[in-house]
N, C-alpha and C. Protein backbone atom coordinates (compact mmCIF):
# COMPACT_ATOMS: atom_id res chain seq x y z
N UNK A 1 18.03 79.20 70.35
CA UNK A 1 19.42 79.39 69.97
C UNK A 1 19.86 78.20 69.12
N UNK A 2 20.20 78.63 68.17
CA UNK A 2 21.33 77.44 67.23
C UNK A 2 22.46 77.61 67.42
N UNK A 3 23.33 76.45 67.04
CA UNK A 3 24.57 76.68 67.24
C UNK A 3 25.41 75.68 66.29
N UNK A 4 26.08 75.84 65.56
CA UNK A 4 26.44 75.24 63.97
C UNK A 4 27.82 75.85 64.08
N UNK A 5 29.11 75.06 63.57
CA UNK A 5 30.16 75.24 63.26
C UNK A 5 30.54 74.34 62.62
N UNK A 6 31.73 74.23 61.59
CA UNK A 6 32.52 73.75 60.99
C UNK A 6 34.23 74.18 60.92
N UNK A 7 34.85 73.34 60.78
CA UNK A 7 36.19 73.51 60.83
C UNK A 7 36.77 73.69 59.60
N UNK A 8 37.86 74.57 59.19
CA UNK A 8 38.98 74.49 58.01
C UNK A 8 40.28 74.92 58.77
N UNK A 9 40.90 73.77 57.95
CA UNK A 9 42.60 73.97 58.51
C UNK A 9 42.56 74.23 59.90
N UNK A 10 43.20 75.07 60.87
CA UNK A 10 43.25 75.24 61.80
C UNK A 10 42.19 76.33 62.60
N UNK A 11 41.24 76.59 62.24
CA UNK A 11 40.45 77.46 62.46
C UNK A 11 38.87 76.47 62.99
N UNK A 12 38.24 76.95 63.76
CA UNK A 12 36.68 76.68 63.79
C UNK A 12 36.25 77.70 64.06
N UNK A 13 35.10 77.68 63.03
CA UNK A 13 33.77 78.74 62.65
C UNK A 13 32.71 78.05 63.53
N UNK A 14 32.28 79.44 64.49
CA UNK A 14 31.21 78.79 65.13
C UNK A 14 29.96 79.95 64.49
N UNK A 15 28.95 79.44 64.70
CA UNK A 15 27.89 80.70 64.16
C UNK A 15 26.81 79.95 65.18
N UNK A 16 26.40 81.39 66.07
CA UNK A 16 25.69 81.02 67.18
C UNK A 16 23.62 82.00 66.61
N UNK A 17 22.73 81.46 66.83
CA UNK A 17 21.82 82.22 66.23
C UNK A 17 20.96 81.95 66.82
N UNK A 18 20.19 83.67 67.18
CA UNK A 18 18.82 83.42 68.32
C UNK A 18 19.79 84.10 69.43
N UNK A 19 18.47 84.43 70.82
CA UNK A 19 18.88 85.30 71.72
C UNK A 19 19.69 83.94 72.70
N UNK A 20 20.85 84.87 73.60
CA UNK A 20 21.24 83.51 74.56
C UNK A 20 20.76 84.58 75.77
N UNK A 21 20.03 83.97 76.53
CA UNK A 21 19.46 83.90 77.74
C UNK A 21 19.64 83.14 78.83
N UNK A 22 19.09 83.34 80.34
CA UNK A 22 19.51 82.61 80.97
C UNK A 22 18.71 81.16 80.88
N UNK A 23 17.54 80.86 79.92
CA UNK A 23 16.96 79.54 79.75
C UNK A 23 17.76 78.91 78.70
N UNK A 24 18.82 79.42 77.94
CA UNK A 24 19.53 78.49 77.02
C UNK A 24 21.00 78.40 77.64
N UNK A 25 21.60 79.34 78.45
CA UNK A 25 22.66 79.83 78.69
C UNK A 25 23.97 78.41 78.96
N UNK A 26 23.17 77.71 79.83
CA UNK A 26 23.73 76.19 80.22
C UNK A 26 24.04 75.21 79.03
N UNK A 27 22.97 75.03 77.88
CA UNK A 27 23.42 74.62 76.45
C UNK A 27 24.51 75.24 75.87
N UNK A 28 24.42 76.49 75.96
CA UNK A 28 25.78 76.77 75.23
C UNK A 28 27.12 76.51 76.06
N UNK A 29 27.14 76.81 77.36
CA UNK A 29 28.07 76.37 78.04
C UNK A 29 28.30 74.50 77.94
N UNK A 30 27.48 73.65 77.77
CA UNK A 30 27.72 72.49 77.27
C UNK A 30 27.99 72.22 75.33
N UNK A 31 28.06 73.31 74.88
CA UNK A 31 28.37 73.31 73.44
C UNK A 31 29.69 74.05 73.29
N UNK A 32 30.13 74.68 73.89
CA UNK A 32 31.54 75.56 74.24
C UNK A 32 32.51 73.86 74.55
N UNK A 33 31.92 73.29 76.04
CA UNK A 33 33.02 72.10 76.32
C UNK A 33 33.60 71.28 75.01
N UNK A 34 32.29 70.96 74.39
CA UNK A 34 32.76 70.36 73.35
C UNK A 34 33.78 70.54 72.39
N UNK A 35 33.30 71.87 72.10
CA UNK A 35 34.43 72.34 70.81
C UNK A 35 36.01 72.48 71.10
N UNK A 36 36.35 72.56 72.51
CA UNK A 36 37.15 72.11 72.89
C UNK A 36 38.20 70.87 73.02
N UNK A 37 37.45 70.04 72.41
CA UNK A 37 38.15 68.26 72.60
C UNK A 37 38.60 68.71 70.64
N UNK A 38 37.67 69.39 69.97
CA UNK A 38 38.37 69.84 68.59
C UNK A 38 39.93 70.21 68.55
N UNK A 39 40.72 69.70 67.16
CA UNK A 39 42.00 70.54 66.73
C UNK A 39 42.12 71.51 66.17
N UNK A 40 42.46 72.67 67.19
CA UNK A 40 41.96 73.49 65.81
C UNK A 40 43.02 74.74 66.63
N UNK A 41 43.91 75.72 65.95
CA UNK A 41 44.77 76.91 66.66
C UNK A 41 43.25 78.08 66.71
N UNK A 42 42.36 78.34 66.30
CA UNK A 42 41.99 80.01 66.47
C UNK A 42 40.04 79.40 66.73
N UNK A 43 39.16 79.59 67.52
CA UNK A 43 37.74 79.52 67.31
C UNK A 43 36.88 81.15 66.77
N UNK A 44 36.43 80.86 66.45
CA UNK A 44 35.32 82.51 65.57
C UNK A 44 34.14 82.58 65.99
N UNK A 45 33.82 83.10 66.82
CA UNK A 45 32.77 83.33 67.40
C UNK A 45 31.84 83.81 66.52
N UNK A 46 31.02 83.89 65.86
CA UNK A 46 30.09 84.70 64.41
C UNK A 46 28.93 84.87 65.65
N UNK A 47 28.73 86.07 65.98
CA UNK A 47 27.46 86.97 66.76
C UNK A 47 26.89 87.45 65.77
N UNK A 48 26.76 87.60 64.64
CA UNK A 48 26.25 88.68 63.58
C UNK A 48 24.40 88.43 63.88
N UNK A 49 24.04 87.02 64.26
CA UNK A 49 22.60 86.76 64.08
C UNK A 49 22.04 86.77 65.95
N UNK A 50 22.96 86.91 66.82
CA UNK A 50 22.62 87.39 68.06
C UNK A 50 21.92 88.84 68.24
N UNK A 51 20.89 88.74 68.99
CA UNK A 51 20.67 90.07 69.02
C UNK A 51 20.63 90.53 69.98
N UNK A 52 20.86 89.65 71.23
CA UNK A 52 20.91 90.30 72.87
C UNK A 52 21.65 89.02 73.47
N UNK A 53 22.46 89.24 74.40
CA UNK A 53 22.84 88.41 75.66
C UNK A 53 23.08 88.94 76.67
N UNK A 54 23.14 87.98 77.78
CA UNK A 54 23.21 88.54 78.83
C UNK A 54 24.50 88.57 79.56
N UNK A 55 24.59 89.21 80.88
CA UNK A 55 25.73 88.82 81.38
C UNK A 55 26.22 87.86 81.82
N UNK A 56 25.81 87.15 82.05
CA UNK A 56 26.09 85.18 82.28
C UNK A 56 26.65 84.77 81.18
N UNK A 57 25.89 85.03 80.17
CA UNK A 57 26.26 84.35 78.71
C UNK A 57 27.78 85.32 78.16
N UNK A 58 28.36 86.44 78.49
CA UNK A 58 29.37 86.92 78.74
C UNK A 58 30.52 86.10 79.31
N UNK A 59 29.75 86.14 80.61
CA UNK A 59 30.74 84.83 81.42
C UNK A 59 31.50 83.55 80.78
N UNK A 60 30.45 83.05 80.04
CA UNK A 60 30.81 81.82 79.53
C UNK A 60 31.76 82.07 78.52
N UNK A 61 31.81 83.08 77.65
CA UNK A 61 32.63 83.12 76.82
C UNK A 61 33.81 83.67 77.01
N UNK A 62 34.01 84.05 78.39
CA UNK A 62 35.56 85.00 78.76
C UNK A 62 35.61 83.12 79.89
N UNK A 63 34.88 82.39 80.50
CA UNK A 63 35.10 80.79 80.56
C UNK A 63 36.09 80.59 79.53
N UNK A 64 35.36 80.14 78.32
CA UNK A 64 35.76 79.73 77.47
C UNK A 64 37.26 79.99 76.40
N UNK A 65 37.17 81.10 76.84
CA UNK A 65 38.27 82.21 76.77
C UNK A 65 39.88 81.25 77.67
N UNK A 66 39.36 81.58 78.94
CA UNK A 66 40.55 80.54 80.15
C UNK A 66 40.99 79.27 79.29
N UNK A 67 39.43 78.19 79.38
CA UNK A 67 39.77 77.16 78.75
C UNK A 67 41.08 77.09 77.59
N UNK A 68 40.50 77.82 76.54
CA UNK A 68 40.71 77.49 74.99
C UNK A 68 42.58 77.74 75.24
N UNK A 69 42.91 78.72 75.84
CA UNK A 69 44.03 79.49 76.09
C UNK A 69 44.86 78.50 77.02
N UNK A 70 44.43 77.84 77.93
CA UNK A 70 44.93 76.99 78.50
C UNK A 70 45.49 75.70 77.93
N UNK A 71 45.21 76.02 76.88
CA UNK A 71 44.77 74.75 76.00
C UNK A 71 46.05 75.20 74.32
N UNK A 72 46.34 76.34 74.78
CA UNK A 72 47.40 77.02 73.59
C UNK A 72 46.61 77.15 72.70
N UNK A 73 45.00 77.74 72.66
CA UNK A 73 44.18 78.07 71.64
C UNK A 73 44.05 79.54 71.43
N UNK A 74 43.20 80.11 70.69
CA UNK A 74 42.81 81.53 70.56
C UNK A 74 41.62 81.77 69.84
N UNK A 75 41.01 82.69 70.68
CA UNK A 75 39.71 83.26 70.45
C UNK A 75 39.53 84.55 69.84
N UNK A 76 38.09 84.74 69.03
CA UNK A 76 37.93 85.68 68.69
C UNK A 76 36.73 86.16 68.15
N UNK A 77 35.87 87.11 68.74
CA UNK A 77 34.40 87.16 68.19
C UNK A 77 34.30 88.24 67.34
N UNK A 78 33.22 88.01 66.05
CA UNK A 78 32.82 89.16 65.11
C UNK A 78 31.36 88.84 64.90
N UNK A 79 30.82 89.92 64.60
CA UNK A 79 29.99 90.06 63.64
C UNK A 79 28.98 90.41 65.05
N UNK A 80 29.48 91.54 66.25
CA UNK A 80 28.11 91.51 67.27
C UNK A 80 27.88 93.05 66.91
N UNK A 81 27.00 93.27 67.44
CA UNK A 81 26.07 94.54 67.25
C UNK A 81 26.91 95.54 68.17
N UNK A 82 26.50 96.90 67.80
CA UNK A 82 27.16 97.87 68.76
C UNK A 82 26.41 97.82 70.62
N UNK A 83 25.65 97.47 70.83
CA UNK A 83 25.00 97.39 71.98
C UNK A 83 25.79 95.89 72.48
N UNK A 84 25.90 95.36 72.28
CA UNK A 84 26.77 94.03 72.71
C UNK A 84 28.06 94.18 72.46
N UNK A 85 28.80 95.14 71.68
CA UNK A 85 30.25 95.16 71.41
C UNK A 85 30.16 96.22 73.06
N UNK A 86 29.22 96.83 73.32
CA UNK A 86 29.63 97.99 74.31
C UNK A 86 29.87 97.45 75.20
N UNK A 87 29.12 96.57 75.99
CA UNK A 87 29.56 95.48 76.84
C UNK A 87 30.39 94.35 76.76
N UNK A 88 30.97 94.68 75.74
CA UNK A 88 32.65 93.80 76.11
C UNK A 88 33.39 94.99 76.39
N UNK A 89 33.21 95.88 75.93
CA UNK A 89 34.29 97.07 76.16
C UNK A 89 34.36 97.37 77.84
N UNK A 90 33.40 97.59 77.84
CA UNK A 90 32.51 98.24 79.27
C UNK A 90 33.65 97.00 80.52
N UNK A 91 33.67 96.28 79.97
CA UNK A 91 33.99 94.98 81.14
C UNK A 91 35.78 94.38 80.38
N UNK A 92 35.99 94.72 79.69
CA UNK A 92 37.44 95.02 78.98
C UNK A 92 37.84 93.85 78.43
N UNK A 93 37.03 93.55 78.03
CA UNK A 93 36.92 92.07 77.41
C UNK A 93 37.97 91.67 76.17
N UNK A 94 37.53 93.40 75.39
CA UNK A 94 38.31 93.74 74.19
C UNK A 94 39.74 93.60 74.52
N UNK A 95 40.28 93.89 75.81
CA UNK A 95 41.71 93.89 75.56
C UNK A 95 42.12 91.96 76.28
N UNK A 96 41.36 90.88 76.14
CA UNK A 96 41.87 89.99 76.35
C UNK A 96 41.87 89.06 74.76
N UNK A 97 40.60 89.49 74.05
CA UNK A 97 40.52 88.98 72.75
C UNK A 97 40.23 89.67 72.09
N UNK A 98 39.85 89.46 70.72
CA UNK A 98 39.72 90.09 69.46
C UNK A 98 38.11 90.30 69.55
N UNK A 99 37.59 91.08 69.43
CA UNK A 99 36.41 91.63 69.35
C UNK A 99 35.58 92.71 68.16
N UNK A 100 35.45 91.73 66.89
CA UNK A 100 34.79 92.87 66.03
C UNK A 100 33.22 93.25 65.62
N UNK A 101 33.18 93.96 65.20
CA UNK A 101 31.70 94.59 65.00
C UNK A 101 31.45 94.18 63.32
């Protein structure tokens, strides 16, 4: 898994790439804390180069979700496949954030 972002204006672009599993799952959850101490109003989740996760790795990002929001931030993922958009639906993920295909 890679994991690469950059910031403009109030926004951070994250672009996550490679499968997240439960042997990387804990890295990204220590790469999520971080981006957090960032200024930034909206984060972008870019899934476009994911091609499977699991449900843990779900977890972390509806985590991250609490955090960011707690924090007067906002989230929002694009670019995941229809087999991974189904399981945000499935678990209603879609109606806490923005979720595109």
């Amino acid at each position: 898994m890679k994991f690469q972002f950059r910031q403009d204006d109030d926004n951070l672009h994250v672009m996550i790439v490679g499968q997240i599993d439960n042997s990387n799952v804990m890295e990204l959850m220590k790469r999520m804390r971080m981006l957090l101490v960032h200024d930034f109003s909206e984060v972008v989740f870019d899934l476009s180069k994911v091609p499977v996760i699991t449900g843990s790795t779900i977890g972390k990002f509806l985590m991250f979700y609490k955090n960011a929001t707690a924090q007067g931030k906002r989230m929002r993922i694009k670019g995941i496949n229809e087999s991974i958009f189904g399981h945000f639906q499935t678990l209603r993920l879609t109606e806490l954030f923005p979720v595109e295909q």
